[in-house]
Protein backbone atom coordinates (compact mmCIF):
# COMPACT_ATOMS: atom_id res chain seq x y z
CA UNK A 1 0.00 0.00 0.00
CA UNK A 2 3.22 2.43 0.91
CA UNK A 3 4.27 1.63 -2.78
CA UNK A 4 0.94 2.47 -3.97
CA UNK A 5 0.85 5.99 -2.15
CA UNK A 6 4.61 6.46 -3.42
CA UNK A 7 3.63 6.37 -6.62
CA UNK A 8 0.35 6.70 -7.17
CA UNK A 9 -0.44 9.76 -4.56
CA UNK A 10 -3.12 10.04 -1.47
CA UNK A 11 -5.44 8.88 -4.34
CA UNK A 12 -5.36 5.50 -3.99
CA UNK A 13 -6.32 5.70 -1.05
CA UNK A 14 -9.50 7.25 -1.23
CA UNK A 15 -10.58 5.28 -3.90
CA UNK A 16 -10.37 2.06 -1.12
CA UNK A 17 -13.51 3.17 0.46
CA UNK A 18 -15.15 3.57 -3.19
CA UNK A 19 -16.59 0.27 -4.69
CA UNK A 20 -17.28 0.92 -8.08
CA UNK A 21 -13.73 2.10 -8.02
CA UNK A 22 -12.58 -1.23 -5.54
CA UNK A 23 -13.86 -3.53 -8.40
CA UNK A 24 -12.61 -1.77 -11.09
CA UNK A 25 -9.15 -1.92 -9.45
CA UNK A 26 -9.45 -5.93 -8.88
CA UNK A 27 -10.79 -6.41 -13.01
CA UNK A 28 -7.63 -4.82 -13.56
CA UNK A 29 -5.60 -6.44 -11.24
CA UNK A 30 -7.32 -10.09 -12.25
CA UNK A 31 -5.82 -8.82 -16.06
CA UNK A 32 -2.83 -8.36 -14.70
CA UNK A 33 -2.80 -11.78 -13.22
CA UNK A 34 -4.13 -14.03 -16.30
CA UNK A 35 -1.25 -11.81 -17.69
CA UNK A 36 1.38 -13.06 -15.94
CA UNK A 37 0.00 -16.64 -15.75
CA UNK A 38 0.16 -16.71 -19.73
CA UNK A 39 4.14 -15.11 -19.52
CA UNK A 40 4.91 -18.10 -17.50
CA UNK A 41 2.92 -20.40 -19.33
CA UNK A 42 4.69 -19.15 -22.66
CA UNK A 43 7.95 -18.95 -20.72
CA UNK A 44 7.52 -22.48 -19.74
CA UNK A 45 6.51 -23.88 -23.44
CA UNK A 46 9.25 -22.31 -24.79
CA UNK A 47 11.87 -23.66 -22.74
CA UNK A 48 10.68 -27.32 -23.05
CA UNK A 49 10.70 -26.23 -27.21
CA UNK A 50 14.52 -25.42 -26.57
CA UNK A 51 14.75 -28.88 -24.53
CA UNK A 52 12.79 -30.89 -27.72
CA UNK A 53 15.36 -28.59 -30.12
CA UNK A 54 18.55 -29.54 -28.61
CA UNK A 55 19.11 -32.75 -30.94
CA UNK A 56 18.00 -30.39 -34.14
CA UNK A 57 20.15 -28.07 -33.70
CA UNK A 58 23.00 -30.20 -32.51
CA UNK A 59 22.50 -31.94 -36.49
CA UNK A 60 22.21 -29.02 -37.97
CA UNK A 61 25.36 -27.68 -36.30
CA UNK A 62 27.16 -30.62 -37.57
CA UNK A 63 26.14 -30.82 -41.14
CA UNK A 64 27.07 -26.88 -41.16
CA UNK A 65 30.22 -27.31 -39.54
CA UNK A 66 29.24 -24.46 -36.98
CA UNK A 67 31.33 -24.16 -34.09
CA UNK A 68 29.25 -23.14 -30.43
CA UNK A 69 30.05 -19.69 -31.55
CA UNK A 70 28.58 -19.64 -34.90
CA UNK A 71 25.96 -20.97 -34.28
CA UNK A 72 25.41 -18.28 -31.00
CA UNK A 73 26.13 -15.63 -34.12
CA UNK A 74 23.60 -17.23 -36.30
CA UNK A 75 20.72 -17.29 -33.59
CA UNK A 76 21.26 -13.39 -32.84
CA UNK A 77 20.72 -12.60 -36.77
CA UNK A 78 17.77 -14.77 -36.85
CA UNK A 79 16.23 -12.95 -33.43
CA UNK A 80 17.26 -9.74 -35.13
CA UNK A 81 15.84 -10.15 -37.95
CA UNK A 82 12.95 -11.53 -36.22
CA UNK A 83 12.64 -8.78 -33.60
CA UNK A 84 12.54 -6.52 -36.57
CA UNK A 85 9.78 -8.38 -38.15
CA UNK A 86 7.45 -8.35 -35.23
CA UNK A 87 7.81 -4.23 -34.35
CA UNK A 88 7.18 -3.57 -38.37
CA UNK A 89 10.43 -1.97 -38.43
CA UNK A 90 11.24 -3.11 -41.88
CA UNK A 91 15.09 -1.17 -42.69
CA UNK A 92 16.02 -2.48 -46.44
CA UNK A 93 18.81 -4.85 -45.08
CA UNK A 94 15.93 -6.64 -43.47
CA UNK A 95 13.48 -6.84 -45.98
CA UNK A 96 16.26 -7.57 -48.91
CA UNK A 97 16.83 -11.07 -46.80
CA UNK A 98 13.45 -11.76 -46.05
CA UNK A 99 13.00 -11.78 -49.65
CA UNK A 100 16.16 -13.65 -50.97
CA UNK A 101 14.95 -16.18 -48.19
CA UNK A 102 11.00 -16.25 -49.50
CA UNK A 103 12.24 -16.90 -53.20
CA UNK A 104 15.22 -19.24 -52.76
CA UNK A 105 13.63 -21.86 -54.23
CA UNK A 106 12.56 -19.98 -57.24
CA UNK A 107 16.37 -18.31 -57.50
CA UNK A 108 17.82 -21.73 -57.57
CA UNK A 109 15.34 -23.13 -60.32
CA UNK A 110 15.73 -19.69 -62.39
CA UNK A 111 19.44 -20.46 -61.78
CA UNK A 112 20.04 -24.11 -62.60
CA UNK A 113 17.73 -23.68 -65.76
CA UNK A 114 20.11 -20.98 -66.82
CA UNK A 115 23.43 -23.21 -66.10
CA UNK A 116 21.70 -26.10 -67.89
CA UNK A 117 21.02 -23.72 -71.29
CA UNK A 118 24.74 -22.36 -70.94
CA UNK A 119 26.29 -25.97 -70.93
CA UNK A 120 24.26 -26.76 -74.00
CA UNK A 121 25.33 -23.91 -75.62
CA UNK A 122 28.60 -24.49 -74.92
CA UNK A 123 28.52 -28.47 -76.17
CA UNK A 124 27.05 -27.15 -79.07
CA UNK A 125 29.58 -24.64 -79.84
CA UNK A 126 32.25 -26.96 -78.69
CA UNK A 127 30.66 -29.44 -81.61
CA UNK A 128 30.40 -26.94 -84.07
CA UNK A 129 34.44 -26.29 -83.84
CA UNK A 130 34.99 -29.74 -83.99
CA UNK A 131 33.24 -30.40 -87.36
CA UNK A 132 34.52 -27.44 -88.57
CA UNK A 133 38.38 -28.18 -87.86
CA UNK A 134 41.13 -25.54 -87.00
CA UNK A 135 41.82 -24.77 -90.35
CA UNK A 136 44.83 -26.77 -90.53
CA UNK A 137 45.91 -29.38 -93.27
CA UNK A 138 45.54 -33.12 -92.09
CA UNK A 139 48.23 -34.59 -90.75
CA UNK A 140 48.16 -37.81 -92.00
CA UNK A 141 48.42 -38.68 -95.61
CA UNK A 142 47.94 -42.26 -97.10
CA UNK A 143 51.31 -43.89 -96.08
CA UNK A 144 50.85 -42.80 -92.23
CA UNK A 145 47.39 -44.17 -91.57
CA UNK A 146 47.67 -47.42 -93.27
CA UNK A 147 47.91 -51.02 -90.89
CA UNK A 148 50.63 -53.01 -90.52
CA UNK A 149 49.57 -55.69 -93.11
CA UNK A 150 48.93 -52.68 -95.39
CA UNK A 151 52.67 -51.69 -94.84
CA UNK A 152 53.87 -54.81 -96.95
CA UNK A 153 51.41 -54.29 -99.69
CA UNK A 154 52.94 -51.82 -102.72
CA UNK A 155 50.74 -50.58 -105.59
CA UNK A 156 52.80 -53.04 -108.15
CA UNK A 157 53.67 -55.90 -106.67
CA UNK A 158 51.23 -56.54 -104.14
CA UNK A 159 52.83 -58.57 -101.52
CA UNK A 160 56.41 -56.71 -101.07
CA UNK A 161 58.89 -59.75 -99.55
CA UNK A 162 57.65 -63.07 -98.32
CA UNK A 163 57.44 -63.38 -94.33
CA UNK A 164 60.73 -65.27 -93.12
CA UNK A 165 61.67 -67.49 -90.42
CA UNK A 166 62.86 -64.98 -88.39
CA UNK A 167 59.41 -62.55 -88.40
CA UNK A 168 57.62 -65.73 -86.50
């Protein structure tokens, strides 16, 4: 009651002999109360939500690589950005990765799509110089490419020598 008067005046205490005014302070004060009984409530779910998250994060931290301390760093972007979210106060840093992170998935598809037309049209350009050559004479002429049983054959004489004892 001191605390009342110390910051509420001599007020509040003439409104304790008032009842309209008596049970209009205890509505308020019952507020007040389911208030605090849904803080704890909340404050209680959301710790047995960090209990439940503890393996999920401990994977995720893993298949990241994340050290303790990156992943601390991580967490205070994401309550940033969050925070920043939930008072409206949208700054362009904010709302630039809200929307890379709404339309990832349509980025990446846009993006492989494009990779997948530039390898074609570089197979087809690498094709094209293929058939076409470098624009320099062949290398080989008749007497280069031919097999080794076409080495003994001549124009004239057909067979050029006889296979000896000593080619076996």
């Amino acid at each position: 009651m001191v605390a009342c008067v110390r910051y509420f005046g001599k007020d509040v205490l003439e409104c304790a002999n008032d009842e309209n005014r008596m049970a209009q302070l205890q509505k308020e004060n019952d507020e007040f109360l389911a208030r605090m009984s849904a803080n704890r409530k909340l404050e209680k779910e959301m710790a047995e939500n960090w209990e439940h998250s503890k393996r999920a994060i401990s994977r995720f931290k893993e298949a990241k690589n994340m050290s303790d301390n990156d992943f601390d760093n991580f967490l205070e972007r994401v309550h940033h950005i969050c925070e920043h979210v939930f008072m409206s106060d949208f700054t362009p840093d904010v709302l630039e990765i809200l929307f890379k992170g709404v339309n990832y998935d349509n980025d990446l598809g846009c993006a492989e799509r494009a990779a997948e037309v530039r390898g074609r049209n570089e197979r087809i350009l690498l094709e094209k110089r293929q058939s076409d050559g470098d624009a320099l004479p062949g290398l080989h002429n008749n007497r280069s490419s031919r097999s080794e049983e076409e080495e003994n054959l001549t124009p004239g004489f057909g067979l050029r020598r006889r296979r000896s004892v000593w080619d076996m």
